[in-house]
Each structure stands twice: as C-alpha cells, then as structure tokens.
N, C-alpha and C. Protein backbone atom coordinates (compact mmCIF):
# COMPACT_ATOMS: atom_id res chain seq x y z
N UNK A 1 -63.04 161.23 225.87
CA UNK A 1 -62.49 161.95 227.01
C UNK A 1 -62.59 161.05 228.22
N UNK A 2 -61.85 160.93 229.04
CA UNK A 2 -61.44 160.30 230.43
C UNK A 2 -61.98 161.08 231.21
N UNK A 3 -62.39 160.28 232.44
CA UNK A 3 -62.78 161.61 234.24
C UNK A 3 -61.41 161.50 234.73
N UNK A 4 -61.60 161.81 235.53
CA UNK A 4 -60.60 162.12 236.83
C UNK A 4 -60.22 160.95 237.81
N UNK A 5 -60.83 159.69 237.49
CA UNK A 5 -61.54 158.52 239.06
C UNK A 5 -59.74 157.82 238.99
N UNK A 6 -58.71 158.19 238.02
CA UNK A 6 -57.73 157.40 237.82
C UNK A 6 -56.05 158.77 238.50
N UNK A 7 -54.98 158.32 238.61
CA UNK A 7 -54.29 158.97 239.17
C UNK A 7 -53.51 159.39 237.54
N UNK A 8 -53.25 160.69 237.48
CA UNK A 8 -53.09 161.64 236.53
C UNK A 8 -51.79 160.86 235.70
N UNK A 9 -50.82 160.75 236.58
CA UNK A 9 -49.60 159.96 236.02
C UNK A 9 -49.86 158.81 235.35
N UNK A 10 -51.36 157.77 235.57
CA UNK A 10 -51.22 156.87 234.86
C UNK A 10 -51.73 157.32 233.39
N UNK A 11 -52.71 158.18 233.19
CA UNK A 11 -53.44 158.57 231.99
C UNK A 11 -51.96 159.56 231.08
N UNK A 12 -51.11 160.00 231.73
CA UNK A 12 -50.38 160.95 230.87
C UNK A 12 -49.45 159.52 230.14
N UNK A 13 -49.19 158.31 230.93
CA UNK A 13 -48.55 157.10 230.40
C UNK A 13 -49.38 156.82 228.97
N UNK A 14 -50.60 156.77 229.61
CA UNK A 14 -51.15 156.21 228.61
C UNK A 14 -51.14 156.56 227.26
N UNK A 15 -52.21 158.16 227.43
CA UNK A 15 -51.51 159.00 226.15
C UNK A 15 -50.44 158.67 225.35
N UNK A 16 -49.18 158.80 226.48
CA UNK A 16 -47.83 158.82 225.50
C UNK A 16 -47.63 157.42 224.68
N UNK A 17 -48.02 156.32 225.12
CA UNK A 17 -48.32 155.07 224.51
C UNK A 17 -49.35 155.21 223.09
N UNK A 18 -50.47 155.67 223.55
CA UNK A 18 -51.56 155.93 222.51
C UNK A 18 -50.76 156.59 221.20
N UNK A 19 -50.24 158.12 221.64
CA UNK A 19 -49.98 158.88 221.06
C UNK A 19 -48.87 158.30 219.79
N UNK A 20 -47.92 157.67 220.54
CA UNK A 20 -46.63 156.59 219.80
C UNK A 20 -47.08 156.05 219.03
N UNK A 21 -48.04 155.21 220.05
CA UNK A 21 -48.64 153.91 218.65
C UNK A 21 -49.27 154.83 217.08
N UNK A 22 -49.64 156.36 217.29
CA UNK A 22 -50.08 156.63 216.38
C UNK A 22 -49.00 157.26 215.64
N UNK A 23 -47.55 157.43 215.97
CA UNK A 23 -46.68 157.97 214.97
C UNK A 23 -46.60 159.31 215.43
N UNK A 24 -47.27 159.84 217.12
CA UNK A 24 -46.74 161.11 217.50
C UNK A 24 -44.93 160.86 218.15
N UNK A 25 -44.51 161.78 218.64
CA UNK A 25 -43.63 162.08 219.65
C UNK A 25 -44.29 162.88 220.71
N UNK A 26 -44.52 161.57 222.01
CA UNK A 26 -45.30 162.98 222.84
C UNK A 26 -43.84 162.74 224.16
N UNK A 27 -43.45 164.20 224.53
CA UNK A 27 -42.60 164.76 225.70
C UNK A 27 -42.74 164.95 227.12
N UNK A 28 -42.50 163.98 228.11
CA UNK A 28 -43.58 165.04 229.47
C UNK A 28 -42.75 166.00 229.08
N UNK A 29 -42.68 167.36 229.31
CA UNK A 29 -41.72 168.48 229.78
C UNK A 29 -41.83 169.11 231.22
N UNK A 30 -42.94 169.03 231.70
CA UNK A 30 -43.33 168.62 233.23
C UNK A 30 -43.88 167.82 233.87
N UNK A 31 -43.24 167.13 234.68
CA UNK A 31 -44.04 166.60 235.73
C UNK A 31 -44.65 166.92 236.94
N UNK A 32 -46.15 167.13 236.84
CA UNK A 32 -46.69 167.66 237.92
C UNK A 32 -46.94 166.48 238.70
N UNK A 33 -47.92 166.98 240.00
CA UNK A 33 -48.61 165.86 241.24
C UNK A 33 -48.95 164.42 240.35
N UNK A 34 -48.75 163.65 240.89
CA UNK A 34 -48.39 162.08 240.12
C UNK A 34 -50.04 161.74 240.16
N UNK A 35 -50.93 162.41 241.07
CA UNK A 35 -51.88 162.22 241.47
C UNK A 35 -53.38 163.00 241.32
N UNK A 36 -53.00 163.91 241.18
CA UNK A 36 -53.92 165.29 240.38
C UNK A 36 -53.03 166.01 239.93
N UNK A 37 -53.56 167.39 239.36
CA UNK A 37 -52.92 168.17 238.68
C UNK A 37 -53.56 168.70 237.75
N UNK A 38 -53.41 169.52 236.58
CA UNK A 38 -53.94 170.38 235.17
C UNK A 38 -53.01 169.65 234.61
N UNK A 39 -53.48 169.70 233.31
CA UNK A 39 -52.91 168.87 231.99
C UNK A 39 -52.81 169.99 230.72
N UNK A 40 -51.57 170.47 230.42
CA UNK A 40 -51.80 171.34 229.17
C UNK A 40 -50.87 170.46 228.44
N UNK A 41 -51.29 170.80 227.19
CA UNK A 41 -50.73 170.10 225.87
C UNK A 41 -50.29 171.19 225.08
N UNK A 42 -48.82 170.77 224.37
CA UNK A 42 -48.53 172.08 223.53
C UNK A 42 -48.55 170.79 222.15
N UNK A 43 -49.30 171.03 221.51
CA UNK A 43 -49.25 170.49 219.80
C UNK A 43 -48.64 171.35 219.05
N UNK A 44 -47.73 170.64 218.81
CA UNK A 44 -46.33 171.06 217.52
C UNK A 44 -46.73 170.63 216.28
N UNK A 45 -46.97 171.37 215.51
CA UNK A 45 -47.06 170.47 214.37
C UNK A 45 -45.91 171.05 213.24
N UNK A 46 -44.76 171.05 213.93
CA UNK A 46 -43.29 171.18 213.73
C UNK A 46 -43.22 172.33 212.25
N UNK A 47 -43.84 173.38 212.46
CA UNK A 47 -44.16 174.09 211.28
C UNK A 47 -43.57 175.31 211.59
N UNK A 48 -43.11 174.91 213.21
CA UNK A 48 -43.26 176.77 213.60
C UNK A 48 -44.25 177.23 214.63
N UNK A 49 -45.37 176.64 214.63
CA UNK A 49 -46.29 176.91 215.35
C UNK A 49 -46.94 176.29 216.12
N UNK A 50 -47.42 176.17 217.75
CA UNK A 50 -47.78 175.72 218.48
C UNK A 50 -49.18 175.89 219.05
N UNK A 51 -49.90 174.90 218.83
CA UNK A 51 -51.27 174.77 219.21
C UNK A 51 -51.10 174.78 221.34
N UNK A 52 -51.65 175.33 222.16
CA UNK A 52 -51.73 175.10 223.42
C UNK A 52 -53.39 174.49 223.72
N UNK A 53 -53.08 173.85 224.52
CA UNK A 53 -54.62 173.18 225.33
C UNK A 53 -54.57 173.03 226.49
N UNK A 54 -55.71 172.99 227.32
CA UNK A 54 -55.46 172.83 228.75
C UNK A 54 -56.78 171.94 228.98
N UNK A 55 -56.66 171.03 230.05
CA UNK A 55 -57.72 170.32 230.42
C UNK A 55 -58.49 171.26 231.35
N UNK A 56 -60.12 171.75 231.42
CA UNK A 56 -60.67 171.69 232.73
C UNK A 56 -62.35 171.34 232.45
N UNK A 57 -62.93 171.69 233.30
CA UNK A 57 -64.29 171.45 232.95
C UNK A 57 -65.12 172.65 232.32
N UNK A 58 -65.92 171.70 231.50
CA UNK A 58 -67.18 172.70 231.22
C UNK A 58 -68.39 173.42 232.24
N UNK A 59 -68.91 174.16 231.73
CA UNK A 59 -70.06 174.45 232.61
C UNK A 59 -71.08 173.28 232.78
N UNK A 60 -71.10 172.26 232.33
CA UNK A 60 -71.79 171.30 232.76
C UNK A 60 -70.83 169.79 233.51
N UNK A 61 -69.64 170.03 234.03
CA UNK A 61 -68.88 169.72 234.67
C UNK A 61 -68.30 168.33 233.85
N UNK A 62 -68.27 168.66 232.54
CA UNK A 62 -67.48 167.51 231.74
C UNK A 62 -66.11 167.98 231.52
N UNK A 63 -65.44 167.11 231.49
CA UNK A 63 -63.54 167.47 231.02
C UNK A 63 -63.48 167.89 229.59
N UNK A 64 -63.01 168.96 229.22
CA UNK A 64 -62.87 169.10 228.10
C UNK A 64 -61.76 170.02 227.51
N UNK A 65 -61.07 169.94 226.55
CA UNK A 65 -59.74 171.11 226.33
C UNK A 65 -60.02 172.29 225.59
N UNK A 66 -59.37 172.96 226.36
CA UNK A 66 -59.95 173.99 226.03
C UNK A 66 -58.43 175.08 225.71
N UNK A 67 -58.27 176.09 224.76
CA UNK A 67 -57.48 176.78 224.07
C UNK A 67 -57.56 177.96 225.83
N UNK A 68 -56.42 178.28 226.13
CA UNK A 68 -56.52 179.55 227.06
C UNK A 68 -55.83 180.49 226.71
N UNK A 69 -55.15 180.38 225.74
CA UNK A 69 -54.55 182.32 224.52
C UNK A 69 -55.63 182.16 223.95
N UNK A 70 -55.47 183.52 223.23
CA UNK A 70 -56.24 184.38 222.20
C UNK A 70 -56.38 183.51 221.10
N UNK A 71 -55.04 182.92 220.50
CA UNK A 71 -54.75 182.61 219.73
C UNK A 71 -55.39 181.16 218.79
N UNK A 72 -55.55 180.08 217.80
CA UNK A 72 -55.90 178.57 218.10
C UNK A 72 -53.75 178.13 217.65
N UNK A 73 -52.92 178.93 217.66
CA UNK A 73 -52.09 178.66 217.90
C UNK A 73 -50.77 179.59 217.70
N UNK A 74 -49.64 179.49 218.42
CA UNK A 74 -48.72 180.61 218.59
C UNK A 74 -47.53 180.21 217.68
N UNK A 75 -46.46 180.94 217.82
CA UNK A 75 -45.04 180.48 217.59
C UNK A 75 -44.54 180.28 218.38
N UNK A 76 -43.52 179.60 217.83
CA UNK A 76 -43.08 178.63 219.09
C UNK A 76 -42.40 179.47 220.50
N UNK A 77 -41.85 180.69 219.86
CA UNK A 77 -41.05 181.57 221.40
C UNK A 77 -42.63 182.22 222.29
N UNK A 78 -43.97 182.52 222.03
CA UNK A 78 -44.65 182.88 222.39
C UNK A 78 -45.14 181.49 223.64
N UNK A 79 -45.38 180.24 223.05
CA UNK A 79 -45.92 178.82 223.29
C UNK A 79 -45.23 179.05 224.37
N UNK A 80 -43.39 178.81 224.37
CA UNK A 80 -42.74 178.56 225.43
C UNK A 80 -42.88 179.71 226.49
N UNK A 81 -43.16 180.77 226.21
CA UNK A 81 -43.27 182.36 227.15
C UNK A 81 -44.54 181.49 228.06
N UNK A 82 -45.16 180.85 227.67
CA UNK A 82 -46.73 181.04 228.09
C UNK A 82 -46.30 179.68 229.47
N UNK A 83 -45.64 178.49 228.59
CA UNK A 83 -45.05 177.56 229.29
C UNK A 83 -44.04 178.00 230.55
N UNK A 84 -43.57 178.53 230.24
CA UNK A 84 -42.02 178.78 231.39
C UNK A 84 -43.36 179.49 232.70
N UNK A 85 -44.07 180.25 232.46
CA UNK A 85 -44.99 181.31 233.19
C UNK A 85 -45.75 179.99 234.13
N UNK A 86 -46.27 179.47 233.32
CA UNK A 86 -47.45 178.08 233.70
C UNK A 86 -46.81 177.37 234.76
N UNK A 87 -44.96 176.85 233.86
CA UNK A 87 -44.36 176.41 235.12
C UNK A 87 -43.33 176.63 236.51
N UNK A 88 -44.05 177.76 236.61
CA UNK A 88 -43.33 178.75 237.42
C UNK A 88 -44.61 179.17 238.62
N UNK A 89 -45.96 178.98 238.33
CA UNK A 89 -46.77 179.59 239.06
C UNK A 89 -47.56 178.27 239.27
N UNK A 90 -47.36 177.11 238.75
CA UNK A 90 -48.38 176.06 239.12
C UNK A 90 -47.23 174.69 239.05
N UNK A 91 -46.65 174.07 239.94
CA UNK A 91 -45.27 173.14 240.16
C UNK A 91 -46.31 171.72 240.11
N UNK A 92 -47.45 171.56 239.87
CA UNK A 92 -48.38 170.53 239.92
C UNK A 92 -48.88 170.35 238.65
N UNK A 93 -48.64 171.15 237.92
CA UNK A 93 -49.13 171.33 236.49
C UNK A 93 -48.00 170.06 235.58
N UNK A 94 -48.73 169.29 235.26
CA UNK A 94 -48.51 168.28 233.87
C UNK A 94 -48.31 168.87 232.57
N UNK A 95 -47.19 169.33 231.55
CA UNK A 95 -47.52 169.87 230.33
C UNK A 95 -46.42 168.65 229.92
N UNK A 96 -47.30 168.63 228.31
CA UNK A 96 -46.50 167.51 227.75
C UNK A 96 -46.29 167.96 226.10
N UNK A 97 -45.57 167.95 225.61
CA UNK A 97 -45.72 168.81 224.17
C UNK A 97 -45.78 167.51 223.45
N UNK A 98 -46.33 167.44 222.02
CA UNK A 98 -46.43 166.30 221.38
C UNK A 98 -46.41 167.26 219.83
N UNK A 99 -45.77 166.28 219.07
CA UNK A 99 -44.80 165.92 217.69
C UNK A 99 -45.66 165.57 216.79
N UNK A 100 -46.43 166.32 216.00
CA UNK A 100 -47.59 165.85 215.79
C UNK A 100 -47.90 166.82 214.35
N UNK A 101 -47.89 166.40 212.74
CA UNK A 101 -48.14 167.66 211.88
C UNK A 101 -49.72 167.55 211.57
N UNK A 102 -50.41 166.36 212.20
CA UNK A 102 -51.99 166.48 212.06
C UNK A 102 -52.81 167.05 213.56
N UNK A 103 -51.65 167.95 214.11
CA UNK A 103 -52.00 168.44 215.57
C UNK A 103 -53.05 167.43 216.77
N UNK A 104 -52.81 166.04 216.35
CA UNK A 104 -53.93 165.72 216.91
C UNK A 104 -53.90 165.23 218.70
N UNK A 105 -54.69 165.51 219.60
CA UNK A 105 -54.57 165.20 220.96
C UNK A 105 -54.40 163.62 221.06
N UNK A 106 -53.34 163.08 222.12
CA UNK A 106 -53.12 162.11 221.99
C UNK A 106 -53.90 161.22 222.79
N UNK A 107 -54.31 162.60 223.87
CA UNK A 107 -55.73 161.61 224.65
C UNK A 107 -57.14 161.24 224.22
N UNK A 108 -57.33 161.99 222.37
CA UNK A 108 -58.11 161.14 222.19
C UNK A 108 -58.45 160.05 221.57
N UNK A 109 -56.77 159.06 221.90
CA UNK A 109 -57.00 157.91 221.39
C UNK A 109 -57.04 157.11 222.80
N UNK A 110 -57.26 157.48 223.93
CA UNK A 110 -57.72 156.54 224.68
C UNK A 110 -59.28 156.12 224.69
C-alpha cells in the first residue's frame, strides 16, 4: 500500500502501468482532483459481476480498501447505480474500473 506524500494522478498512472504489465485492462472512468481525491476501484472480473473498493483509512490511520456495499460484489447494473451516484455527489472522486478475472487490485503491484 502507498501514503498519500505523492499527487493522486501520478499513483492512478502508475497502477494503470502496473496493472497492464500484469495482463489487466485498467479504465480511468473518472477523473478526479489531479492532486487529492478518493480512489474507488470497480474489479470486473468480466463474469457479470463487479467487485467495488474504495481507498480510506483505518482506525489506526493506515490506507487501506475497503468494500462500502453490503455486498463483496454486485452486478454489473447495481456497480454502475452505485458509480453514476459516487459521480454525481463527489466531482474529485478518481474511479477506475479494471479488467481483471483474478479480481486483483492493481495498486498492489506497486
């Protein structure tokens, strides 16, 4: 896991590099503040069903992702309901969906 000490736009680059090199497809589908922002991830693992994640901290103030539905993953018209909402009420918010049938986060190959 990464802190925060870097500007948000360069780490979502990175990812998408990481993510490639591993044989994902990762998407921005938003671009939030180039500079801060929330980071949600929608993992596709092109089945139908969509894993969601969101970056924030723990109670001991480490970064960590964390699931914010009920669910550990939706279909895909539910995923996007949750998305369109996210980017409608937060214009700073980073979501990036990634292509992925071993669901895996692409930030943790940095």
């Amino acid at each position: 896991m990464f802190d925060v000490g870097l500007p948000i736009h360069f780490l979502v680059d990175a990812a998408r590099r990481a993510g490639e090199g591993q044989g994902q497809i990762v998407m921005v589908r938003q671009k939030g503040d180039p500079d801060r922002g929330t980071l949600t991830l929608l993992l596709n693992g092109l089945n139908g069903q969509i894993q969601v994640l969101t970056q924030q901290r723990d109670f001991d103030g480490n970064l960590a992702w964390i699931n914010p539905l009920r669910d550990s993953s939706l279909p895909e018209s539910e995923a996007e309901a949750y998305v369109d909402r996210l980017a409608k009420r937060d214009p700073d918010a980073w979501i990036l969906e990634v292509e992925d049938r071993l669901l895996r986060n692409p930030f943790d190959f940095l």
